[in-house]
Protein backbone atom coordinates (compact mmCIF):
# COMPACT_ATOMS: atom_id res chain seq x y z
CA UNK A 1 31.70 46.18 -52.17
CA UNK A 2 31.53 48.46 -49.03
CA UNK A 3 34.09 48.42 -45.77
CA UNK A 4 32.44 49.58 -42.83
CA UNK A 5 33.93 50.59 -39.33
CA UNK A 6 31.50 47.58 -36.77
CA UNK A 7 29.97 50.34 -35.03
CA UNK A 8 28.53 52.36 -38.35
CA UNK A 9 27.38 48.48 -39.65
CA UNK A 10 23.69 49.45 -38.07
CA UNK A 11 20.60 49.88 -40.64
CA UNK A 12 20.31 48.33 -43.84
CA UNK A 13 23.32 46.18 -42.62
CA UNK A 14 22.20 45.17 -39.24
CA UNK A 15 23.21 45.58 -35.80
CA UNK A 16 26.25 44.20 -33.43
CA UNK A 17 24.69 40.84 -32.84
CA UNK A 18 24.15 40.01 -36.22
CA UNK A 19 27.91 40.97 -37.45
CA UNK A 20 29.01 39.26 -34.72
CA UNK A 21 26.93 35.85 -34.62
CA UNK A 22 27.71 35.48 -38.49
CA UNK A 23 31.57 35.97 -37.96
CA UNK A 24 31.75 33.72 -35.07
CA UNK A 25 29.92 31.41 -37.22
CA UNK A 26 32.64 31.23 -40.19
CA UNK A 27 35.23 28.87 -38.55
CA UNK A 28 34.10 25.59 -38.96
CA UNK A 29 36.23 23.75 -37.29
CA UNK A 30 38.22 24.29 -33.82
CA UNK A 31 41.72 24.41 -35.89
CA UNK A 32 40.07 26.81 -37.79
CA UNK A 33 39.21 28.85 -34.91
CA UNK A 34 42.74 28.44 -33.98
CA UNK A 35 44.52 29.81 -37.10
CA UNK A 36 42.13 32.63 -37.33
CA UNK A 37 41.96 34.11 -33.82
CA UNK A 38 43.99 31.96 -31.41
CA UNK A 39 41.43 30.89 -29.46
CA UNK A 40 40.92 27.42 -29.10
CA UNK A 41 36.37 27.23 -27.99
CA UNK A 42 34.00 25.97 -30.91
CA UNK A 43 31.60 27.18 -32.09
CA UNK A 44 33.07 30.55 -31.04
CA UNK A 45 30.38 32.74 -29.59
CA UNK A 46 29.27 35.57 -30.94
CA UNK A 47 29.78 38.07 -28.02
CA UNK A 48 33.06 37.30 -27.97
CA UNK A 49 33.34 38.44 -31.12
CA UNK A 50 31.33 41.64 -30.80
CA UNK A 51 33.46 42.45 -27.17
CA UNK A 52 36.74 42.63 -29.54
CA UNK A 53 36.25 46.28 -30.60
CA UNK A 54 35.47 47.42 -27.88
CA UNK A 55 39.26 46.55 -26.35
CA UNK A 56 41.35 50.10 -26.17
CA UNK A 57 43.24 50.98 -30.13
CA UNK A 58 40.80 48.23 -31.92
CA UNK A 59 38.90 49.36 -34.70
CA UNK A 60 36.59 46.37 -36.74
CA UNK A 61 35.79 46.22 -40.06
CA UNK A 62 33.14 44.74 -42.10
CA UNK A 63 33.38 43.77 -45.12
CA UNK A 64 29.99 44.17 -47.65
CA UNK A 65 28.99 43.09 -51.21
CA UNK A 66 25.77 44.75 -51.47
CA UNK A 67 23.55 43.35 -48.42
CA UNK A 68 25.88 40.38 -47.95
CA UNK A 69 28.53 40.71 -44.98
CA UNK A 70 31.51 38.45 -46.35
CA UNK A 71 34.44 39.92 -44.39
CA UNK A 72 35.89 40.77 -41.02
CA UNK A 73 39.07 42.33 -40.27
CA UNK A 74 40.42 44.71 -37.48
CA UNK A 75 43.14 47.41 -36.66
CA UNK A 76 45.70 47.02 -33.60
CA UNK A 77 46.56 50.99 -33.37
CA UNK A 78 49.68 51.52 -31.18
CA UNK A 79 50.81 54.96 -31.15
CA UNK A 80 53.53 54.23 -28.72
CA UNK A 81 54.87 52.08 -30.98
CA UNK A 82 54.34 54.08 -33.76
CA UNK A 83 52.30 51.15 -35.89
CA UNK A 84 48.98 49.21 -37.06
CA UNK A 85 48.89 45.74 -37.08
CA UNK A 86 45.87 43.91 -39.15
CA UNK A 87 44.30 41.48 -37.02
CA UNK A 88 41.76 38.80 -36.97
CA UNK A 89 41.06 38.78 -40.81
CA UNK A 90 38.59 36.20 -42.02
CA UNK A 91 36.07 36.03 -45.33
CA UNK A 92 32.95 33.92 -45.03
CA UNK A 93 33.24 30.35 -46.42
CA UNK A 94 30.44 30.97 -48.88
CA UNK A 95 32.77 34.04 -50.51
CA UNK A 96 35.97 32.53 -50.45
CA UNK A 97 38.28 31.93 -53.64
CA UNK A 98 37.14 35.01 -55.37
CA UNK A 99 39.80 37.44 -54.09
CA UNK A 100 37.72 38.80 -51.53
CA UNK A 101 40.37 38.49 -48.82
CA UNK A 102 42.80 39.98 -50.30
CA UNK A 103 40.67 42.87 -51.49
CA UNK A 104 39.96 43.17 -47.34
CA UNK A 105 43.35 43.02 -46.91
CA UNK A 106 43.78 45.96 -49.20
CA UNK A 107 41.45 48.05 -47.85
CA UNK A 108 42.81 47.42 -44.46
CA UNK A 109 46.16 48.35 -45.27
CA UNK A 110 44.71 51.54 -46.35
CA UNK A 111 42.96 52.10 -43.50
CA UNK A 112 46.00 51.72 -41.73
CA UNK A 113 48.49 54.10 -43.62
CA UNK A 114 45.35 56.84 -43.02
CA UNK A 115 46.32 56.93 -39.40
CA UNK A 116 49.82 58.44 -39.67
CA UNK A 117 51.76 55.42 -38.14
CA UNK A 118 54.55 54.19 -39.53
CA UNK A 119 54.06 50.66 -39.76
CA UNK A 120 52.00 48.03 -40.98
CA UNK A 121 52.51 44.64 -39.40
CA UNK A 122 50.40 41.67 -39.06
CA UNK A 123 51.06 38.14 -37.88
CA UNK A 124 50.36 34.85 -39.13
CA UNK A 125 49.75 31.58 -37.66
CA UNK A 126 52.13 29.19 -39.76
CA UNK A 127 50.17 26.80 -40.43
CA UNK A 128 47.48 28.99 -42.11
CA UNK A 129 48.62 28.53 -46.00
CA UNK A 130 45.78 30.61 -47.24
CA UNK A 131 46.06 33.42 -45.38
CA UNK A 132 49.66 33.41 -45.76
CA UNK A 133 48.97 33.36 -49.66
CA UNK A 134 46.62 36.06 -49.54
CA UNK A 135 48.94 38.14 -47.63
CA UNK A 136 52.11 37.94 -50.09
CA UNK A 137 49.50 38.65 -52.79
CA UNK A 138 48.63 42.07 -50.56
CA UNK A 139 51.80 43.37 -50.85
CA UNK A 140 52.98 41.69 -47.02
CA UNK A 141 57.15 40.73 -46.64
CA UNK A 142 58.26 38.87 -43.64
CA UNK A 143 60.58 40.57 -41.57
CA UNK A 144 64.10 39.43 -40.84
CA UNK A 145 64.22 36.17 -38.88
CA UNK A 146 65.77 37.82 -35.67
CA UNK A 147 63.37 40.18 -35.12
CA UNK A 148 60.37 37.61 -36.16
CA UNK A 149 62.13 35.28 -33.19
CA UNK A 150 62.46 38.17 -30.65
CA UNK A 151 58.41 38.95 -31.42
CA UNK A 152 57.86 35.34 -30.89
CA UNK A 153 59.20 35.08 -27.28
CA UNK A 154 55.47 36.17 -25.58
CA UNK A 155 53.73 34.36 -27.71
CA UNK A 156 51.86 30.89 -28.18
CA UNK A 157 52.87 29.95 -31.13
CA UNK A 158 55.81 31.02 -33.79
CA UNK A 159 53.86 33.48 -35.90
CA UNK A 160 55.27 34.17 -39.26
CA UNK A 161 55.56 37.67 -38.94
CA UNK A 162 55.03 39.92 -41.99
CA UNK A 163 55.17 43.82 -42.58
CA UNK A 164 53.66 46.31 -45.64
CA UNK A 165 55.90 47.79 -48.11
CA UNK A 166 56.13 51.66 -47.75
């Protein structure tokens, strides 16, 4: 297995468009679409897909078993905040229920803690079961209930909010 940064995922592994057209390919459904990124279009286009790391504090991951790309995950840096939130995690349908995501979830996390800020959040959509599972298994705890509502107010939906253990 091998985690790459998106923009060192050129050679052997391929270029933007391919990472990009096989990870907008992985939701199969538009609920799917929904828990994984929010967005609501299917089939999810690849360039929108390849246009998220290039957004300001977003660094995307791939997610390798040999030649294979079978996960996708990014970084939210906010220094002002003084945290990392892991965003937009997702495992190809062919790998899943081997552990996978929760091994990307690891290495994420990792990732994370290597930047010097002093939190690890993400957010879940709560009706995503599996990724929910996955992140309990990671080591994730939600956080209290009032400050879960008060992150809640902008938002579309009531995430279930979750942080790292230090």
């Amino acid at each position: 297995m091998e985690l790459l940064r998106s923009d060192d995922a050129g050679g052997p592994h391929g270029g933007d468009a391919t990472y990009a057209g096989a990870v907008a390919g992985w939701p199969v459904t538009a609920r799917e679409v929904a828990l994984w990124c929010g967005r609501h279009e299917h089939p999810l286009a690849g360039a929108v897909v390849a246009g998220w790391r290039d957004a300001e504090d977003v660094e995307a991951y791939l997610l390798y078993d040999g030649p294979e790309l079978v996960g996708y995950g990014e970084l939210w840096l906010d220094a002002e905040e003084d945290e990392v939130e892991l965003a937009r995690v997702i495992v190809a349908p062919s790998a899943r229920g081997r552990g996978l995501g929760r091994r990307l979830v690891a290495w994420l996390t990792a990732r994370a803690r290597l930047t010097g800020l002093a939190e690890v959040f993400l957010r879940v959509h709560p009706d995503n079961d599996a990724a929910l599972r996955c992140y309990l298994g990671a080591g994730f705890a939600p956080v209290p209930a009032e400050q879960a509502a008060e992150w809640n107010v902008p938002q579309p939906v009531a995430y279930i909010w979750l942080r790292h253990g230090n």
